[in-house]
C-alpha atoms as a PDB file:
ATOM      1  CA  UNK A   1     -31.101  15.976 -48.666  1.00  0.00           C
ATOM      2  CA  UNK A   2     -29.214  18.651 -46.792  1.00  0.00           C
ATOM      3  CA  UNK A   3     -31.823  18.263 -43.955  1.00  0.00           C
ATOM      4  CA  UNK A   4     -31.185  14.498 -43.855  1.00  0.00           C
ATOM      5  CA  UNK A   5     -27.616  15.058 -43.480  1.00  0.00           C
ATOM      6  CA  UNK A   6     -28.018  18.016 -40.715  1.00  0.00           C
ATOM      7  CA  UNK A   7     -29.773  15.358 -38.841  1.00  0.00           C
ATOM      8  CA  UNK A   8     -27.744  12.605 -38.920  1.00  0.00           C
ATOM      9  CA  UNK A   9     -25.424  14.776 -37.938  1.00  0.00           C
ATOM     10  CA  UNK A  10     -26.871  16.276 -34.993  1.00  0.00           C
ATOM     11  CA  UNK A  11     -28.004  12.360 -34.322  1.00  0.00           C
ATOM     12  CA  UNK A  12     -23.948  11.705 -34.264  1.00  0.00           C
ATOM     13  CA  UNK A  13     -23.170  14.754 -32.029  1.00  0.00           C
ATOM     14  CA  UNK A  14     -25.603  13.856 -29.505  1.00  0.00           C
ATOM     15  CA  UNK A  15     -24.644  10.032 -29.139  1.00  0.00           C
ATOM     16  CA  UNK A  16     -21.284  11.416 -28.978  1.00  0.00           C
ATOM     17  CA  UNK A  17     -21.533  13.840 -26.319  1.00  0.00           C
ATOM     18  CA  UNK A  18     -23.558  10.623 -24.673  1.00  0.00           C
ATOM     19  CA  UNK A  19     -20.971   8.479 -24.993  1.00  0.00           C
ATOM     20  CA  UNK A  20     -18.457  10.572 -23.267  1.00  0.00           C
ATOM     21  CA  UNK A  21     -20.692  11.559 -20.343  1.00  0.00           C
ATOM     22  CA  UNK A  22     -21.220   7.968 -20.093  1.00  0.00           C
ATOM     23  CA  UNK A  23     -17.512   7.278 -19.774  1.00  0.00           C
ATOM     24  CA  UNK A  24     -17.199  10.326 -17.393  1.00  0.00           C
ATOM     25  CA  UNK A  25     -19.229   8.867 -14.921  1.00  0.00           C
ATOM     26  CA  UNK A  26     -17.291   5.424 -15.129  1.00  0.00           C
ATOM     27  CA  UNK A  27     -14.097   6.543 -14.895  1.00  0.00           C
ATOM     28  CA  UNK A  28     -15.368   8.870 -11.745  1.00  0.00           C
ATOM     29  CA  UNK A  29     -17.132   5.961  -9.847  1.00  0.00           C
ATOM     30  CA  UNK A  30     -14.144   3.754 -10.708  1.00  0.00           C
ATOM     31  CA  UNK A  31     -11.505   6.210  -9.119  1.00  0.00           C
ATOM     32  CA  UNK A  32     -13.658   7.227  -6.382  1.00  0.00           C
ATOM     33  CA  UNK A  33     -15.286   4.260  -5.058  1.00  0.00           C
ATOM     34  CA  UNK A  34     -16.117   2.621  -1.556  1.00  0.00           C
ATOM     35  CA  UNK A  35     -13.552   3.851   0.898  1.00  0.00           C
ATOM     36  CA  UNK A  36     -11.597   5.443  -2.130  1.00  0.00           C
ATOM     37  CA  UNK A  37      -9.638   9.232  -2.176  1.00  0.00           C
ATOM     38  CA  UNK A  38      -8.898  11.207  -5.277  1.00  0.00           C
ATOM     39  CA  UNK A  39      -6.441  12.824  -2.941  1.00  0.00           C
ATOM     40  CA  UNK A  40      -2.897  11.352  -2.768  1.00  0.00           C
ATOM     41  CA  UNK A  41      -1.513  10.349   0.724  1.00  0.00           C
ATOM     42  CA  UNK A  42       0.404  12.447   2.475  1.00  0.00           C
ATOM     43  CA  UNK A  43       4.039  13.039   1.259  1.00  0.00           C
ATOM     44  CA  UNK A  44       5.576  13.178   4.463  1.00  0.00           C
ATOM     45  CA  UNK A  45       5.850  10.932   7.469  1.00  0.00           C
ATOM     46  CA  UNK A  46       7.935   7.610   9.101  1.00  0.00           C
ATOM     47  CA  UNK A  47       8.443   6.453   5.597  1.00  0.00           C
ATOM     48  CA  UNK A  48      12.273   7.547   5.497  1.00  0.00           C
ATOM     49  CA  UNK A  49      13.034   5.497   8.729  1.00  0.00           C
ATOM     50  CA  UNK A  50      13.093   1.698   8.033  1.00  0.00           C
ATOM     51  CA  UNK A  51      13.316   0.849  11.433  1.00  0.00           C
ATOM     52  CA  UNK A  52       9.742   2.036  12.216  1.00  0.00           C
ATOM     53  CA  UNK A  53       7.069  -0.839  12.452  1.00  0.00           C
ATOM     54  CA  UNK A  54       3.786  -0.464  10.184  1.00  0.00           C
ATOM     55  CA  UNK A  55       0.774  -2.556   9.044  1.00  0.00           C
ATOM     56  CA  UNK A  56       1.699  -5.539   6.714  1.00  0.00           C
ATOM     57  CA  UNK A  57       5.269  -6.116   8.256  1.00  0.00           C
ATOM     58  CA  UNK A  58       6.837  -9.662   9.107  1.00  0.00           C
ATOM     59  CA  UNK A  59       8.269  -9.685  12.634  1.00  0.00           C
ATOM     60  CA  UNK A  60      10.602 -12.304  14.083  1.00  0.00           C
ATOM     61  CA  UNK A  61      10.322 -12.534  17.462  1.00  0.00           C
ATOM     62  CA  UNK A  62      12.776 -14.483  19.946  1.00  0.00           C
ATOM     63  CA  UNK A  63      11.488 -14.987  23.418  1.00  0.00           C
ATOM     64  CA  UNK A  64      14.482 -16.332  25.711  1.00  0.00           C
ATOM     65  CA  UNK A  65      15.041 -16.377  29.491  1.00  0.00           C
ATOM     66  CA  UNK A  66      12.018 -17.862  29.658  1.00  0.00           C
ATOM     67  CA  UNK A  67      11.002 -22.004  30.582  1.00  0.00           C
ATOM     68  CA  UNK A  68      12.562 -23.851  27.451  1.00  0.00           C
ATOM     69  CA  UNK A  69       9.103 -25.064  26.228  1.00  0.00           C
ATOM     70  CA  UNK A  70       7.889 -21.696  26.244  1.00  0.00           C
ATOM     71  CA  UNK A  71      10.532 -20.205  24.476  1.00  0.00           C
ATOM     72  CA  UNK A  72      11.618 -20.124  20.918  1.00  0.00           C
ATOM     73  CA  UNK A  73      11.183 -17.890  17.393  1.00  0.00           C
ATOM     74  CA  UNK A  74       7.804 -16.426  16.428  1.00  0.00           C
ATOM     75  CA  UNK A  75       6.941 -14.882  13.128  1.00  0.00           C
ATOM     76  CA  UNK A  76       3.927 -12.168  13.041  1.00  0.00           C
ATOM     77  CA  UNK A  77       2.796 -10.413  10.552  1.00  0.00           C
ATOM     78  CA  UNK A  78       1.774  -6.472  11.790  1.00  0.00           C
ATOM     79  CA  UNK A  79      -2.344  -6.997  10.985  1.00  0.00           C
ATOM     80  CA  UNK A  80      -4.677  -3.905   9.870  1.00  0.00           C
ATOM     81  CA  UNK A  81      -5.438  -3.187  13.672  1.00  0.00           C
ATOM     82  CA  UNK A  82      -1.665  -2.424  13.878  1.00  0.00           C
ATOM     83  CA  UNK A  83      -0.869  -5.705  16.573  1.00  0.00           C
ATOM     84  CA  UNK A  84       0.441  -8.811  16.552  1.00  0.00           C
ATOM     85  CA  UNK A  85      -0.500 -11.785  18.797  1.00  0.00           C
ATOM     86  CA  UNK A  86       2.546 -12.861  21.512  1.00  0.00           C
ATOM     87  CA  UNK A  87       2.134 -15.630  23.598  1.00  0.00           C
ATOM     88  CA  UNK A  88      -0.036 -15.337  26.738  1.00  0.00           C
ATOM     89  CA  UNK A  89      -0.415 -10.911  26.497  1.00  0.00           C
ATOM     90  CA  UNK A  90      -2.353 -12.166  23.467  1.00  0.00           C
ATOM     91  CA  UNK A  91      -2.990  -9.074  20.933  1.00  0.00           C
ATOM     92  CA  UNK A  92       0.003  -6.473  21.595  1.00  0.00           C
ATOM     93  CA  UNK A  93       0.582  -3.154  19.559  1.00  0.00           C
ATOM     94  CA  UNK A  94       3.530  -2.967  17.693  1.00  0.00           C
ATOM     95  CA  UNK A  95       2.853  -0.334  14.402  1.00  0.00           C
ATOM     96  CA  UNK A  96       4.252   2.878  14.464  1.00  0.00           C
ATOM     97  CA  UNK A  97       7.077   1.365  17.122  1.00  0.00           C
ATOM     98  CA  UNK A  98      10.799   0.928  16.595  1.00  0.00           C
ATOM     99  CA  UNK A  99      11.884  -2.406  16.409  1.00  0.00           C
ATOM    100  CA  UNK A 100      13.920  -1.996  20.009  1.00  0.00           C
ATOM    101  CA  UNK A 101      11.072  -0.122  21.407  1.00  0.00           C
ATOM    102  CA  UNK A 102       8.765  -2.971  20.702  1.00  0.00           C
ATOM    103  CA  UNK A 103      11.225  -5.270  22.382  1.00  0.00           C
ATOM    104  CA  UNK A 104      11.504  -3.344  25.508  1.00  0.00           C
ATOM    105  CA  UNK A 105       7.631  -3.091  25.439  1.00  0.00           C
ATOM    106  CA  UNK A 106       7.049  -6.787  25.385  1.00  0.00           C
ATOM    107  CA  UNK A 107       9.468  -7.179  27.812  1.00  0.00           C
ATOM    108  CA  UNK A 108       8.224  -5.100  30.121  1.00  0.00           C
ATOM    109  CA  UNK A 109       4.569  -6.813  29.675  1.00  0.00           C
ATOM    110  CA  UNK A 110       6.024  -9.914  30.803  1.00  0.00           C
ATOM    111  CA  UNK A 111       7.448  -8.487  33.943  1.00  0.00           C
ATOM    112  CA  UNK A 112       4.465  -6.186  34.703  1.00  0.00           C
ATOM    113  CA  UNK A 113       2.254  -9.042  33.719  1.00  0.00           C
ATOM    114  CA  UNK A 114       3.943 -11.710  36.389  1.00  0.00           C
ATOM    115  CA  UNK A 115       4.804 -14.184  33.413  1.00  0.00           C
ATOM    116  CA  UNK A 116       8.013 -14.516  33.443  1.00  0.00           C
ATOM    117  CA  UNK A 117      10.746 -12.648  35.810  1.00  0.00           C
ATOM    118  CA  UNK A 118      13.522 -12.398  33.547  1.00  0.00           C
ATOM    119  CA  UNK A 119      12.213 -12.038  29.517  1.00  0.00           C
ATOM    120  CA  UNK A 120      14.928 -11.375  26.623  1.00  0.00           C
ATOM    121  CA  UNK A 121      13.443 -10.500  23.752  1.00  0.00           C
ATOM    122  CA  UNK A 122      14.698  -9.734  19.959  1.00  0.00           C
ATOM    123  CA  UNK A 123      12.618  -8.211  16.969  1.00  0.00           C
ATOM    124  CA  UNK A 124      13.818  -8.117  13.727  1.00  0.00           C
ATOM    125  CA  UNK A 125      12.257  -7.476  10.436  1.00  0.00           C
ATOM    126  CA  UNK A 126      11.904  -9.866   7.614  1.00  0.00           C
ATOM    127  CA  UNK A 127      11.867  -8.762   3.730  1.00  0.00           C
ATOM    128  CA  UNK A 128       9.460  -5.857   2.707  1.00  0.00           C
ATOM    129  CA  UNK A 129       7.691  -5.485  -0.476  1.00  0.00           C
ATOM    130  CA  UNK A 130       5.096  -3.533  -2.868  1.00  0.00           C
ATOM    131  CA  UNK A 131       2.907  -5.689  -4.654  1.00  0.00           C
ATOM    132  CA  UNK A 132       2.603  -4.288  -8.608  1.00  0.00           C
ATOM    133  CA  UNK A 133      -0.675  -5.157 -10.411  1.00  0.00           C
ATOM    134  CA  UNK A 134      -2.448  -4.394 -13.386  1.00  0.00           C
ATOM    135  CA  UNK A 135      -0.710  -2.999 -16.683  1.00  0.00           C
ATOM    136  CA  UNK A 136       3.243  -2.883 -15.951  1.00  0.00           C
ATOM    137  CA  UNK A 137       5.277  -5.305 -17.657  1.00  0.00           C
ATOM    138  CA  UNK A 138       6.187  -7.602 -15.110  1.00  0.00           C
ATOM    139  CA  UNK A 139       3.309  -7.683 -12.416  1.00  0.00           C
ATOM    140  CA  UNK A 140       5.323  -8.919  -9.008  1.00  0.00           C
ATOM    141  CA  UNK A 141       6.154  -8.008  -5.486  1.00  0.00           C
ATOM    142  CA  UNK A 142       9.134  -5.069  -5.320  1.00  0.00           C
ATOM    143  CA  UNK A 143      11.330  -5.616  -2.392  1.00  0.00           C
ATOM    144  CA  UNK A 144      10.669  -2.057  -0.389  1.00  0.00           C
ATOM    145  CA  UNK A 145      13.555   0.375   0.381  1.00  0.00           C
ATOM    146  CA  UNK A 146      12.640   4.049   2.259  1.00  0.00           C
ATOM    147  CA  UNK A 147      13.143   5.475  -1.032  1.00  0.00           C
ATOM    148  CA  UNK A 148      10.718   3.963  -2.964  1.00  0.00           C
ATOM    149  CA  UNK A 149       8.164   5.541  -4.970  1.00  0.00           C
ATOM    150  CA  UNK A 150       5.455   4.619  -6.857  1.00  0.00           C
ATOM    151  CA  UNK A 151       7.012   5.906 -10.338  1.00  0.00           C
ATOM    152  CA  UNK A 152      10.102   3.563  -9.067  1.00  0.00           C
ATOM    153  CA  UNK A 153       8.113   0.506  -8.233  1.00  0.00           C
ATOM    154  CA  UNK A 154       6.336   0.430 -11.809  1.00  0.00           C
ATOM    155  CA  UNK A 155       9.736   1.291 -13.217  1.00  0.00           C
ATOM    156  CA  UNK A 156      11.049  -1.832 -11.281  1.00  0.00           C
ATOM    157  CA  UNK A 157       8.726  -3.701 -13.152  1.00  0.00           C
ATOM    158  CA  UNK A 158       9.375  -3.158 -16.142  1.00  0.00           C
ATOM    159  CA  UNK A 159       7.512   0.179 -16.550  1.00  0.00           C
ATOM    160  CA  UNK A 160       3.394   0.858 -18.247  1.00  0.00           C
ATOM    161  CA  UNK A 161       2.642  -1.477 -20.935  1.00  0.00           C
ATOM    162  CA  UNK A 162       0.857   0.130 -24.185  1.00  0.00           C
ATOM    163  CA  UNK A 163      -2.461  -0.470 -22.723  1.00  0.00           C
ATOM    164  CA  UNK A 164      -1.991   1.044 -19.224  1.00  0.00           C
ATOM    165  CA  UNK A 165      -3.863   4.193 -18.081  1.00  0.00           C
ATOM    166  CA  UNK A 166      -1.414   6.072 -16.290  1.00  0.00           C
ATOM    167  CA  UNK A 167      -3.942   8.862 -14.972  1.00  0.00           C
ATOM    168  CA  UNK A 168      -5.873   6.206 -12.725  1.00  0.00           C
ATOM    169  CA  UNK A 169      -3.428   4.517 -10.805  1.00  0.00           C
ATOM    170  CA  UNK A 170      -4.445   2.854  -7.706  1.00  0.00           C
ATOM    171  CA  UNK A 171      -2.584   3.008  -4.443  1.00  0.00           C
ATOM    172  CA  UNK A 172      -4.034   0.936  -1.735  1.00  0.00           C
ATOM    173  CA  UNK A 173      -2.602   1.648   1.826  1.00  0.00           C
ATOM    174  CA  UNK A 174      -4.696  -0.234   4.771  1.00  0.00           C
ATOM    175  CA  UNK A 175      -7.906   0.562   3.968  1.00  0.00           C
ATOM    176  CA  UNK A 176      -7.744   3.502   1.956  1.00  0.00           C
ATOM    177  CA  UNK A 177      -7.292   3.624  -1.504  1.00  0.00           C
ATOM    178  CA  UNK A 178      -5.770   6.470  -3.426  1.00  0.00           C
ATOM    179  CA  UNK A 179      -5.656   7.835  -7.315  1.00  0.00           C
ATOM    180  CA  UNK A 180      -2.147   8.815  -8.807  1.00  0.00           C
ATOM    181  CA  UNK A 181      -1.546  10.749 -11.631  1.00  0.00           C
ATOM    182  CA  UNK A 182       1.621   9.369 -13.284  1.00  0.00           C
ATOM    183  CA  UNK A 183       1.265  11.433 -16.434  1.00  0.00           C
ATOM    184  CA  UNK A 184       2.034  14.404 -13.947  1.00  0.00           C
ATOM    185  CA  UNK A 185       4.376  13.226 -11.701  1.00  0.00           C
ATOM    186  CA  UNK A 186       6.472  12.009 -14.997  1.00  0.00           C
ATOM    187  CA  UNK A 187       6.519  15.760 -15.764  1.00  0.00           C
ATOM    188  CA  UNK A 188       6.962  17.215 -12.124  1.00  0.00           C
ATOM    189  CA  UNK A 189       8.790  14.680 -10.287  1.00  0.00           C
ATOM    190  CA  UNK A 190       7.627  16.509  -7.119  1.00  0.00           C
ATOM    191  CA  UNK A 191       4.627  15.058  -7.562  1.00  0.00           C
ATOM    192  CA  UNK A 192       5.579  11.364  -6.913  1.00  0.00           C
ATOM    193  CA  UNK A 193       4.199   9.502  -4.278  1.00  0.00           C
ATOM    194  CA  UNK A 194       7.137   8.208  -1.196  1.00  0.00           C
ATOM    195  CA  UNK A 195       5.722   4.126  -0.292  1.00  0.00           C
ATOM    196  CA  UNK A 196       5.248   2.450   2.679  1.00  0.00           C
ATOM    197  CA  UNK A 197       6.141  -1.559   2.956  1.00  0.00           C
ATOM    198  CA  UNK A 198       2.728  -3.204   2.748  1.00  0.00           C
ATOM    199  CA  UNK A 199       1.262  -0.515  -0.170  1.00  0.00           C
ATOM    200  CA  UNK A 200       0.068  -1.900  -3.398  1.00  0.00           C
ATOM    201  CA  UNK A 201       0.247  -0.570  -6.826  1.00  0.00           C
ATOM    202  CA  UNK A 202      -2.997  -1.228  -9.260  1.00  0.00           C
ATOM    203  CA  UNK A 203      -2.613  -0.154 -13.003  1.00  0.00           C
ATOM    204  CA  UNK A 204      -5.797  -0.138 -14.450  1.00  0.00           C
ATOM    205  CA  UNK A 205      -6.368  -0.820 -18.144  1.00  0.00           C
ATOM    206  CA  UNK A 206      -7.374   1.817 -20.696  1.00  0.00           C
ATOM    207  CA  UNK A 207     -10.675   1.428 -21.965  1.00  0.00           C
ATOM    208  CA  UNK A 208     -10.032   3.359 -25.098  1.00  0.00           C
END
């Protein structure tokens, strides 16, 4: 009987220890998939200045001086390439620009270009957000300011729900997606992670 027991025991041990190198591996090719980084992005950077251009922004562009049909008000949204299409330069880069940079830019394509003699151009910025997914509260798009974090933006919404695995979270930027620790950064604030408008905040779901 005491043999019978020993093994059933040893049975449960084994499946065990299965079971959690089983979910080891799962939760590893989750958080490191495809085009995925266990290391979080850079803390520093452009992300403080709100007048710099980056990938995922809404431009409004007014082209005057120009023929009255070929004027008017254009709105662009800054693709993954980091450009945005103006009328007869055709693709044009604008991330990583200041707004009056890119403005003196496309003016000066127009003149160097032999389009038009006399451009006047104005850029301005519409409304930035952080799309929140997953396991927060309220799941929505977070207007951006430069000091936005990721421990803010989940905050904004609401906060973690009960079923949210806080060790996992996703941050995509571009192409590149990241893993963030909130259960650390909750105890070192250092460790939170500065946004950028366009970023996107996945909470995954605990599978326990």
């Amino acid at each position: 009987m005491a043999a019978k027991t020993f093994n059933l025991r040893a049975s449960f041990c084994r499946v065990l220890a299965l079971a959690w190198m089983l979910c080891f591996i799962f939760t590893g090719c989750m958080g490191g998939g495809s085009g995925g980084s266990m290391t979080p992005p850079p803390t520093t950077g452009d992300a403080s200045n709100p007048d710099i251009i980056r990938r995922g922004d809404v431009l409004l562009i007014r082209l005057t001086g120009v023929p009255d049909n070929e004027g008017g008000v254009y709105e662009e949204t800054v693709i993954d390439e980091g450009t945005i299409s103006m009328p007869l330069l055709g693709s044009f880069k604008a991330a990583g620009k200041t707004l009056g940079q890119l403005k003196s830019d496309i003016e000066a394509a127009y003149r160097e270009k032999k389009i038009y003699a006399t451009p006047n151009v104005t850029v301005s910025q519409s409304q930035r957000f952080i799309n929140v997914l997953g396991e927060v509260r309220a799941p929505q798009r977070v207007v951006y300011t430069p000091d936005m974090t990721i421990l803010k933006a989940i905050s904004a919404c609401g906060g973690f729900t009960d079923y949210a695995q806080k060790r996992e979270v996703k941050l995509s930027r571009g192409s590149k997606v990241y893993i963030f620790n909130a259960v650390e950064a909750l105890r070192d604030p250092s460790k939170d992670i500065p946004l950028q408008a366009g970023d996107q905040i996945q909470v995954p779901r605990t599978i326990f």
